[in-house]
PDB file of N, CA and C in Angstrom:
ATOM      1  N   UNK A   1     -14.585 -39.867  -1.895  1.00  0.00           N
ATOM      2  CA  UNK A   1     -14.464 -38.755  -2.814  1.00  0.00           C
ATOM      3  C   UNK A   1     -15.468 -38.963  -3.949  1.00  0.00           C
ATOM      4  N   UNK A   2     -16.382 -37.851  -4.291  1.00  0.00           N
ATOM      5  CA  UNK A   2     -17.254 -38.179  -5.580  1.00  0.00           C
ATOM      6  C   UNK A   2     -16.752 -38.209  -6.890  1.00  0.00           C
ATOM      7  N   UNK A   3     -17.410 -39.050  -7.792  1.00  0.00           N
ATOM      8  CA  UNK A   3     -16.511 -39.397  -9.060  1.00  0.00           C
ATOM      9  C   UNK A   3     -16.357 -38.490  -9.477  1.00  0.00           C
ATOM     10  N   UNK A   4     -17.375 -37.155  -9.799  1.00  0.00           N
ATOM     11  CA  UNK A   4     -16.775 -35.829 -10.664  1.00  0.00           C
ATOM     12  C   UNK A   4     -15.471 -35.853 -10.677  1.00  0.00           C
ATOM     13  N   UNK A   5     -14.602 -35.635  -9.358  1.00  0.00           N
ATOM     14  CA  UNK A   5     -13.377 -35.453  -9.570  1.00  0.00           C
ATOM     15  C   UNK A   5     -12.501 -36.444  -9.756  1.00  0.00           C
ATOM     16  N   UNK A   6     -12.921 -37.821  -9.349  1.00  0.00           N
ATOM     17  CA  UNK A   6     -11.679 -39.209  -9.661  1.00  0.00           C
ATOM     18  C   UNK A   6     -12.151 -38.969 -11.128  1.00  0.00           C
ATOM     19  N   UNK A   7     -12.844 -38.577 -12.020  1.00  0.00           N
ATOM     20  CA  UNK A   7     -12.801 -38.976 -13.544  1.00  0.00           C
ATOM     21  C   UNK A   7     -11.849 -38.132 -13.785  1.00  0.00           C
ATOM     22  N   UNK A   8     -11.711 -37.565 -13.370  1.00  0.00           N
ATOM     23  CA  UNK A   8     -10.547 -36.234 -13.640  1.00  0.00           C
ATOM     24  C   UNK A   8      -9.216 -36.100 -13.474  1.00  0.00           C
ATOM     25  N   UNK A   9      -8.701 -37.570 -12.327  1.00  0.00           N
ATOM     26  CA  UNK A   9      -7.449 -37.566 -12.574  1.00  0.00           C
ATOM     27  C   UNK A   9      -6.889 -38.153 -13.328  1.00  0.00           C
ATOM     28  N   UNK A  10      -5.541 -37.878 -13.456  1.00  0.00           N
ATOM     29  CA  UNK A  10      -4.628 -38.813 -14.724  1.00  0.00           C
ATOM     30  C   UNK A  10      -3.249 -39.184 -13.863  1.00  0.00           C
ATOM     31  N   UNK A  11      -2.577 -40.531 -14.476  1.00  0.00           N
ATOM     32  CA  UNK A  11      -1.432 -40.657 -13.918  1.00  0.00           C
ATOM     33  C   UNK A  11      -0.238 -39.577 -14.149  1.00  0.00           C
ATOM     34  N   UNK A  12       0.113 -39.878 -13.213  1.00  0.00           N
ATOM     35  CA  UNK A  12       1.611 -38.928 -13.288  1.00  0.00           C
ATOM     36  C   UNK A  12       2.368 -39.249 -14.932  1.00  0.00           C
ATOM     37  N   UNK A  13       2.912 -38.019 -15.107  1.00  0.00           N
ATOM     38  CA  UNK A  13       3.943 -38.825 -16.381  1.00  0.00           C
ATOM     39  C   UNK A  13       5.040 -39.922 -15.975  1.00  0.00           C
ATOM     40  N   UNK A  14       5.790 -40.099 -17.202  1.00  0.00           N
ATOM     41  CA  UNK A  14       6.546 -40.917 -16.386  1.00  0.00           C
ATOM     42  C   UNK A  14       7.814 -40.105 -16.011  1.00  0.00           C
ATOM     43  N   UNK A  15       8.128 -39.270 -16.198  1.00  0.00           N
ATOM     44  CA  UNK A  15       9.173 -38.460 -15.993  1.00  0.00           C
ATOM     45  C   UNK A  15       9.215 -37.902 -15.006  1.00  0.00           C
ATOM     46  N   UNK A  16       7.739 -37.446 -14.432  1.00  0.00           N
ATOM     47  CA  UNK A  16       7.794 -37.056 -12.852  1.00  0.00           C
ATOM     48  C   UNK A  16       8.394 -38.304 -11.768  1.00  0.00           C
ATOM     49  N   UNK A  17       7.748 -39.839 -12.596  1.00  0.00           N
ATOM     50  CA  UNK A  17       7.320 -40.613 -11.866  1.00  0.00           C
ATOM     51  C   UNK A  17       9.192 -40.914 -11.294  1.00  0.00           C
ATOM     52  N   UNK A  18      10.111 -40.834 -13.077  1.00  0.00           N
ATOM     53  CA  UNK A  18      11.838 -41.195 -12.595  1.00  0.00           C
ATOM     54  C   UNK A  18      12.370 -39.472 -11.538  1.00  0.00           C
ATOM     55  N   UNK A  19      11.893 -38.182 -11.500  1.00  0.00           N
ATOM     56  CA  UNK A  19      12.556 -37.768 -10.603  1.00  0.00           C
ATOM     57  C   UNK A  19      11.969 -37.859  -9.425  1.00  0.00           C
ATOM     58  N   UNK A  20      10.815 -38.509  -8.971  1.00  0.00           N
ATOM     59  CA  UNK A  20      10.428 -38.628  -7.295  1.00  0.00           C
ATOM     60  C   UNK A  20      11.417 -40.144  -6.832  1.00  0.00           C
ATOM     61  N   UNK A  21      11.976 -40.738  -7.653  1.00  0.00           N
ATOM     62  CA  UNK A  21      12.287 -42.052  -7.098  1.00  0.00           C
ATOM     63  C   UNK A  21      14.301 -41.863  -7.305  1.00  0.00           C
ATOM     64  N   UNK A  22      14.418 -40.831  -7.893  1.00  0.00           N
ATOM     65  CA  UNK A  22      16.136 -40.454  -7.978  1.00  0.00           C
ATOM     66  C   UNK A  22      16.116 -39.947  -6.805  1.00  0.00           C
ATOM     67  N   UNK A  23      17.466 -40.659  -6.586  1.00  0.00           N
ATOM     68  CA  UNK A  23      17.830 -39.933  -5.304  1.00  0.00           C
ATOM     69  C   UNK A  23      18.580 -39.203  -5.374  1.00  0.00           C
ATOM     70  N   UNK A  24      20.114 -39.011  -6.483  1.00  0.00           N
ATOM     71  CA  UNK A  24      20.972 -38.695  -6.644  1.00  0.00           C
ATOM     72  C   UNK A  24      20.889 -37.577  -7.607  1.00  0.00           C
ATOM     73  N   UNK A  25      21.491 -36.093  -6.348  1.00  0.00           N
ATOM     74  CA  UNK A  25      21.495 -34.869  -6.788  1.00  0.00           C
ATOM     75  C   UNK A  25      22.710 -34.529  -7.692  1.00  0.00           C
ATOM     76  N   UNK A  26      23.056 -33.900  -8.640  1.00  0.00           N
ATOM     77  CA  UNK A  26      23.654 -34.162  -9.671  1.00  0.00           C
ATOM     78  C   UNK A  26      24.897 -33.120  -8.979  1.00  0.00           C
ATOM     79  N   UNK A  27      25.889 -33.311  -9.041  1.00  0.00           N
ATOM     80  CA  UNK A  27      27.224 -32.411  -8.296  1.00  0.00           C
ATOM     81  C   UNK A  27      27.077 -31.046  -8.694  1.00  0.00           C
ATOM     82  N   UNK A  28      27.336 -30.230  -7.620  1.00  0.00           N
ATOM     83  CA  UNK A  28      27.185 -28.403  -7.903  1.00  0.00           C
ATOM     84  C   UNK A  28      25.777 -27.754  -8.160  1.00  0.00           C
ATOM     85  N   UNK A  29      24.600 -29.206  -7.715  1.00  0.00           N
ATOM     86  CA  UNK A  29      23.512 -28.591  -7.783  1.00  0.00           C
ATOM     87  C   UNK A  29      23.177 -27.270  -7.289  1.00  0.00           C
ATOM     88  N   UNK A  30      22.177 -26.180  -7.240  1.00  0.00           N
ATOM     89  CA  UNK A  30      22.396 -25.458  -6.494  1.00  0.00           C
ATOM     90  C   UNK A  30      20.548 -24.991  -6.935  1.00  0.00           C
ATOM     91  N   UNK A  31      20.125 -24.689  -5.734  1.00  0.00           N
ATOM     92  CA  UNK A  31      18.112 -24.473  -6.405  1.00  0.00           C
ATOM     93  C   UNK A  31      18.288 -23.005  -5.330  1.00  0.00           C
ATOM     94  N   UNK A  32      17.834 -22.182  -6.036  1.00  0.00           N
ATOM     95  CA  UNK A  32      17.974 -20.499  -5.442  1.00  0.00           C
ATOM     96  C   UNK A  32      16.518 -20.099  -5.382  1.00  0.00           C
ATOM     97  N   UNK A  33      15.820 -20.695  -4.970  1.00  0.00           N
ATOM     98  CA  UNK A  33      14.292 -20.115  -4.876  1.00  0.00           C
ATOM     99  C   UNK A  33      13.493 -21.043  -3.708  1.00  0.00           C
ATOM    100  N   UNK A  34      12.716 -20.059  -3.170  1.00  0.00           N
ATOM    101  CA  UNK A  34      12.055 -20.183  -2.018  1.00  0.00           C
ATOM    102  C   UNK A  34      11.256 -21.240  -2.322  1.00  0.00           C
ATOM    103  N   UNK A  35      11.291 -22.325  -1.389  1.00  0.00           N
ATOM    104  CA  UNK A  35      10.391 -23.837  -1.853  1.00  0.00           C
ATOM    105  C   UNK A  35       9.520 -23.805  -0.580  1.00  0.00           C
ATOM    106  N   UNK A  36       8.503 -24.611  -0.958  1.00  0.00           N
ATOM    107  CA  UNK A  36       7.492 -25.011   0.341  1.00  0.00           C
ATOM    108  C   UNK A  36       7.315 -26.698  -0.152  1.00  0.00           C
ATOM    109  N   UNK A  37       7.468 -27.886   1.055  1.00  0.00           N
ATOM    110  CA  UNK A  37       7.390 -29.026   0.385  1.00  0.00           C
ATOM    111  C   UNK A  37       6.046 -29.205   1.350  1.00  0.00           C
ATOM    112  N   UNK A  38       4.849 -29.790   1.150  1.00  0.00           N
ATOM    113  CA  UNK A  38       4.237 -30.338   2.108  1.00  0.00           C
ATOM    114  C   UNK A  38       3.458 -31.706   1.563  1.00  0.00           C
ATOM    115  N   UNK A  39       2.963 -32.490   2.837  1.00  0.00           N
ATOM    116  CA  UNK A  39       2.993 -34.257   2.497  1.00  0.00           C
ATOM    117  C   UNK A  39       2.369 -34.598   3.606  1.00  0.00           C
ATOM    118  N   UNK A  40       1.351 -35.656   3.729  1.00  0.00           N
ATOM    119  CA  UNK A  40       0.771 -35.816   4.940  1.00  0.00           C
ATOM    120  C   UNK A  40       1.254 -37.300   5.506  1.00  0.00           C
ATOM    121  N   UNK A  41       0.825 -37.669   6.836  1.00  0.00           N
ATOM    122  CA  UNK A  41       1.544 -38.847   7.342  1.00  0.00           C
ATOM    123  C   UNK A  41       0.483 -39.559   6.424  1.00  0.00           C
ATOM    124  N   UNK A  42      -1.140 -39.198   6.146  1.00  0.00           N
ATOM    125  CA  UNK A  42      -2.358 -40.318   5.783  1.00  0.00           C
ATOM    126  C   UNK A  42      -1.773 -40.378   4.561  1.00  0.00           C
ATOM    127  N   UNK A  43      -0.812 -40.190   3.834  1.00  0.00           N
ATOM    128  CA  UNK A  43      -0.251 -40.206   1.930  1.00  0.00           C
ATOM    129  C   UNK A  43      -0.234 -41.175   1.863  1.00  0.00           C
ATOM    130  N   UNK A  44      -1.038 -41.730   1.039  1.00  0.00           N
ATOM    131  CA  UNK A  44      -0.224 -43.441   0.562  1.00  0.00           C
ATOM    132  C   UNK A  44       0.173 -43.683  -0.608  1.00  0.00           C
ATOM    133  N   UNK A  45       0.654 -42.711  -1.014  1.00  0.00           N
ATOM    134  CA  UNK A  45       1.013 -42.148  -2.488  1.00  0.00           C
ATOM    135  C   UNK A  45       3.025 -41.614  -2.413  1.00  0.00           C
ATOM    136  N   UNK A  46       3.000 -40.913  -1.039  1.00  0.00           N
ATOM    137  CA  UNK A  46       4.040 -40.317  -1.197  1.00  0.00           C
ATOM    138  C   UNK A  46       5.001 -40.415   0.134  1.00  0.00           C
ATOM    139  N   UNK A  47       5.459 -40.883   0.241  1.00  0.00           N
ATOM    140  CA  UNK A  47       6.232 -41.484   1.584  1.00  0.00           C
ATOM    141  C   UNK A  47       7.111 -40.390   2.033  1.00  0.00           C
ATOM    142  N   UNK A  48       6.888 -40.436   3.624  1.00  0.00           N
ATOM    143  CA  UNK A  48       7.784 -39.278   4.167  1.00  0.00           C
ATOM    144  C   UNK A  48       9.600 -38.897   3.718  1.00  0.00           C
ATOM    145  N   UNK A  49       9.393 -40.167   3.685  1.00  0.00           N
ATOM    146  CA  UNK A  49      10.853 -40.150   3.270  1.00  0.00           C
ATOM    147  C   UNK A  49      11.380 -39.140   2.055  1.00  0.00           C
ATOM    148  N   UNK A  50      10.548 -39.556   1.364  1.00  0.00           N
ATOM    149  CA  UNK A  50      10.981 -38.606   0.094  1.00  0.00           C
ATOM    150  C   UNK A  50      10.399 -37.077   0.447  1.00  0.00           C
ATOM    151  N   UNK A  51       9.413 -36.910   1.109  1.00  0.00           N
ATOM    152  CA  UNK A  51       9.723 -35.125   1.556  1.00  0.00           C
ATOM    153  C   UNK A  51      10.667 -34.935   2.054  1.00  0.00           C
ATOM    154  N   UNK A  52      11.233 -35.410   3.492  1.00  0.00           N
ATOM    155  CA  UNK A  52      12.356 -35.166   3.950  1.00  0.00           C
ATOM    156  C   UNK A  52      13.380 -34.872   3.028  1.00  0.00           C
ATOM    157  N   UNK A  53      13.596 -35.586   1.837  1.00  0.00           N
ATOM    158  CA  UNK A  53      14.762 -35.806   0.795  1.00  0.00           C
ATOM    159  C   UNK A  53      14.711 -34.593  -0.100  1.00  0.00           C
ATOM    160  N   UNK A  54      13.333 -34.681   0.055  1.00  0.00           N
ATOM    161  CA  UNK A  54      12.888 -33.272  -1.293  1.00  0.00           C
ATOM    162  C   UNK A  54      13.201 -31.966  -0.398  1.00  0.00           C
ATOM    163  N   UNK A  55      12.655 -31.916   0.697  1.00  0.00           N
ATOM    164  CA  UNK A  55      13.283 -30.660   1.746  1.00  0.00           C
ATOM    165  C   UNK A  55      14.160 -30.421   1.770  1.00  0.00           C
ATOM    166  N   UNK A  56      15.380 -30.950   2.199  1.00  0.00           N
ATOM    167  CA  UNK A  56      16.375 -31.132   2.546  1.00  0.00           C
ATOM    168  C   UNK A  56      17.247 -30.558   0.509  1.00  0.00           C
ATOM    169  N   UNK A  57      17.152 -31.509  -0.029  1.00  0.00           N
ATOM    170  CA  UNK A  57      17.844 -30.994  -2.101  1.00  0.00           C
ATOM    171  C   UNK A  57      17.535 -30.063  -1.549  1.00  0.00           C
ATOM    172  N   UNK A  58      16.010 -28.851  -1.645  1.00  0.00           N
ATOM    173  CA  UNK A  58      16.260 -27.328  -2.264  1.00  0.00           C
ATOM    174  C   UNK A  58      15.655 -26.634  -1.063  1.00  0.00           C
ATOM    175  N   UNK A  59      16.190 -27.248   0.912  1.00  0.00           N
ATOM    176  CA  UNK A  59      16.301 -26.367   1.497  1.00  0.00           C
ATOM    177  C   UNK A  59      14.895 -25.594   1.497  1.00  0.00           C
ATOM    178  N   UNK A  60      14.176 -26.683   1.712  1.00  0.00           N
ATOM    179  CA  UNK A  60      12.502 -25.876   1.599  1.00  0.00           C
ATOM    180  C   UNK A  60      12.283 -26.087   2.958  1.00  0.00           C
ATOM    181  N   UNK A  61      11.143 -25.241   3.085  1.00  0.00           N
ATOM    182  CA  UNK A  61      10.311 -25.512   4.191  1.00  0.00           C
ATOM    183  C   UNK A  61       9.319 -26.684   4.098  1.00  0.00           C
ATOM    184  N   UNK A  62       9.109 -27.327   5.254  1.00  0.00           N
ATOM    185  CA  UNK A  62       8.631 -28.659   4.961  1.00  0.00           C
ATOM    186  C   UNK A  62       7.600 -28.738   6.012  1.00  0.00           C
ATOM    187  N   UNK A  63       6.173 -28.821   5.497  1.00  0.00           N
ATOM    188  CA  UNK A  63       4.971 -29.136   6.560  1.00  0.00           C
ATOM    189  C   UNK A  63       4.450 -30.614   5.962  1.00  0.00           C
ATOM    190  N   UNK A  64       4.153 -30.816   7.831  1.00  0.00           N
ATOM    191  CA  UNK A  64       3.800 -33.014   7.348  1.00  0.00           C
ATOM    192  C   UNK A  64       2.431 -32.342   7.901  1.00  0.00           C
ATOM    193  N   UNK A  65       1.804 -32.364   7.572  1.00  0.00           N
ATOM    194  CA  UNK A  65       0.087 -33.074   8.324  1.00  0.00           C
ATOM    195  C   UNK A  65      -0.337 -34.022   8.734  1.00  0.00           C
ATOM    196  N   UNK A  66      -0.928 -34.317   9.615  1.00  0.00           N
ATOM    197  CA  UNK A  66      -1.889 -35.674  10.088  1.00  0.00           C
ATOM    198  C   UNK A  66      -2.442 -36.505   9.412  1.00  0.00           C
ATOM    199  N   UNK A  67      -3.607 -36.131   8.876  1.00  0.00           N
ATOM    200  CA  UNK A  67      -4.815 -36.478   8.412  1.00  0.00           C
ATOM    201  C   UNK A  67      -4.921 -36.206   6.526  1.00  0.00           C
ATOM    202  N   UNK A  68      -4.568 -35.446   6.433  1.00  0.00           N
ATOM    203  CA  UNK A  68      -4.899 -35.211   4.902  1.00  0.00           C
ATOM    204  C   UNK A  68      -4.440 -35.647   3.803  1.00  0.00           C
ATOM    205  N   UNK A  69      -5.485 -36.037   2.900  1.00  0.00           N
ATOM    206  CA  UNK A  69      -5.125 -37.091   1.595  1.00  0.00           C
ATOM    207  C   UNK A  69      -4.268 -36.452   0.719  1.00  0.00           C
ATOM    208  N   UNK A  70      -3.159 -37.099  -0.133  1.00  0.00           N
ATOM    209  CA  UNK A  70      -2.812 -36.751  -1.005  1.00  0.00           C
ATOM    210  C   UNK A  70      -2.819 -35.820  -1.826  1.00  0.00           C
ATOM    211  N   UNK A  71      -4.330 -35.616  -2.259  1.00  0.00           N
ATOM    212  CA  UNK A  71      -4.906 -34.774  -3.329  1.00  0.00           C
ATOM    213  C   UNK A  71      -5.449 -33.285  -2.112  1.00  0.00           C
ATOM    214  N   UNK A  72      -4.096 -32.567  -1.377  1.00  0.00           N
ATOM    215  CA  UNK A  72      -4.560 -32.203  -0.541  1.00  0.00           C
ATOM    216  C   UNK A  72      -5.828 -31.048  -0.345  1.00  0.00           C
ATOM    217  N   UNK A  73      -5.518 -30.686  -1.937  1.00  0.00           N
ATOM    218  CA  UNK A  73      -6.766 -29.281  -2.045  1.00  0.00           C
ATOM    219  C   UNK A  73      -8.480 -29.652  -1.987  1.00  0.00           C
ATOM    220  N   UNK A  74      -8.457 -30.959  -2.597  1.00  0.00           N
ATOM    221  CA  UNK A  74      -9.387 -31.470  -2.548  1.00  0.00           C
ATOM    222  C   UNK A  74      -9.671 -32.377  -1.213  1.00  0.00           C
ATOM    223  N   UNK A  75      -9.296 -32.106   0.020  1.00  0.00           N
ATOM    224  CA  UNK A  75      -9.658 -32.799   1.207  1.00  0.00           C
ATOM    225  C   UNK A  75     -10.202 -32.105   2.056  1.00  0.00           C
ATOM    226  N   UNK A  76     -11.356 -32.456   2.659  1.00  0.00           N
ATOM    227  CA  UNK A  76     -12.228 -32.001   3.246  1.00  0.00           C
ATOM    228  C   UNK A  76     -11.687 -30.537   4.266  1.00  0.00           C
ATOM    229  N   UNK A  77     -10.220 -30.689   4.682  1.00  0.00           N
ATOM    230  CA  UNK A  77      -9.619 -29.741   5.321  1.00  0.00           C
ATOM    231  C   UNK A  77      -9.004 -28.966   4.104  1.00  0.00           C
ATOM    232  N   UNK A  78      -9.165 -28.506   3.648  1.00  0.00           N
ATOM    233  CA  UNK A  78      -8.378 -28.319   2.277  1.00  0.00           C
ATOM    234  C   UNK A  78      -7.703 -26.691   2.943  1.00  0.00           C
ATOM    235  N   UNK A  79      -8.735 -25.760   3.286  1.00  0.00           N
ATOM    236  CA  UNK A  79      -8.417 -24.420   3.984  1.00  0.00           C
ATOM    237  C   UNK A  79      -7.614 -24.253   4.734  1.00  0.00           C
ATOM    238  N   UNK A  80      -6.773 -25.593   5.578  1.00  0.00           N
ATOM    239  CA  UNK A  80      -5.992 -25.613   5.884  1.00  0.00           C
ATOM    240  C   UNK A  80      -4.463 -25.340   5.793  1.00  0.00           C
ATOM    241  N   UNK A  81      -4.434 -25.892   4.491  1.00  0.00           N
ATOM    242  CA  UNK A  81      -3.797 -26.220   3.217  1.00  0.00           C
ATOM    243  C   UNK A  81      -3.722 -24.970   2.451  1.00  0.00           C
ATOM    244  N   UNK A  82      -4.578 -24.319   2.100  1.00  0.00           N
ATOM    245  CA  UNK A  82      -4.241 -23.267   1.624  1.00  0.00           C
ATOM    246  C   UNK A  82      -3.956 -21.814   2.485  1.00  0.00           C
ATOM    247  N   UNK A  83      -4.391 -22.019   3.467  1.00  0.00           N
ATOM    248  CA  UNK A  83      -4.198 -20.955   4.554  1.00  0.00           C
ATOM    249  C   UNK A  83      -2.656 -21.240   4.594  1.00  0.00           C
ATOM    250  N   UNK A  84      -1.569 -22.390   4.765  1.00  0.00           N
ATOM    251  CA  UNK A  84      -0.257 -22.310   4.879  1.00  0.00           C
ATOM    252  C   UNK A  84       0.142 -21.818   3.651  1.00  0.00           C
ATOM    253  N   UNK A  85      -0.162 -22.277   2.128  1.00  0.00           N
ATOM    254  CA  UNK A  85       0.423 -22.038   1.315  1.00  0.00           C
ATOM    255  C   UNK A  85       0.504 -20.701   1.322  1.00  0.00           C
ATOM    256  N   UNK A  86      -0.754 -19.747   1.708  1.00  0.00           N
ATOM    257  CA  UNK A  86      -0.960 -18.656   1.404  1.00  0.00           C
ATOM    258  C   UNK A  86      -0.101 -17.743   2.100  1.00  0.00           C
ATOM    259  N   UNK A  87       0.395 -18.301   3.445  1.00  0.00           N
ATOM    260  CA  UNK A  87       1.456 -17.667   4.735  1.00  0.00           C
ATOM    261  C   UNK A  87       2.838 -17.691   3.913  1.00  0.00           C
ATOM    262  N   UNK A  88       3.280 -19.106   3.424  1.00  0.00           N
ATOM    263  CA  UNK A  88       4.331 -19.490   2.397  1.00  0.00           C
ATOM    264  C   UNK A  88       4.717 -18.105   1.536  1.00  0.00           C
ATOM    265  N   UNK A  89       3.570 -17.789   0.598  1.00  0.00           N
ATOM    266  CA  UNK A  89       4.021 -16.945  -0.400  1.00  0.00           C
ATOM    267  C   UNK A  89       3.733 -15.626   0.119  1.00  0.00           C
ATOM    268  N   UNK A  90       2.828 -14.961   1.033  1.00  0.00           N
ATOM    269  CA  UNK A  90       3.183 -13.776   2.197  1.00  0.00           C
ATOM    270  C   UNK A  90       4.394 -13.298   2.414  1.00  0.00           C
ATOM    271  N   UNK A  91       5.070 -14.488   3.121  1.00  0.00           N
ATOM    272  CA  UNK A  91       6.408 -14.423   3.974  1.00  0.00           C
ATOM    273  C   UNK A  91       7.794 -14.073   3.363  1.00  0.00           C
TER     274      UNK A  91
END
């Protein structure tokens, strides 16, 4: 990846960082809006596990990919990626 864009990222806060690692949905949760979760098997950032987990809380639709990095907009397949999102909010 060219530096233009690694100068450009920043770490997560830390507040994102405590709800990706909670597991525990708080009683009578209830999430009423159309979700799309997607995550690739190549993530080495974000482990399947926790999509499954994140799918599953708010009942999203959940696409895994093959090949594609993390930073998925910025991966060489990126059109991919946005061609689903774009079906996502269509549908």
């Amino acid at each position: 990846m060219e530096s233009v864009y690694l100068d450009k990222f920043t770490d997560e806060s830390r507040q994102i960082e405590l709800l990706m690692i909670r597991k525990k949905v708080p009683v009578g949760y209830e999430w009423n809006y159309k979700t799309l979760v997607m995550g690739s098997l190549n993530d080495n950032c974000m482990p399947i596990s926790v999509l499954l987990d994140t799918a599953k809380i708010f009942k999203a639709k959940l696409i895994i990919y093959q090949e594609h990095c993390h930073d998925m907009m910025l991966d060489p397949a990126w059109e991919i990626v946005a061609e689903d999102i774009l079906g996502f909010i269509l549908v």
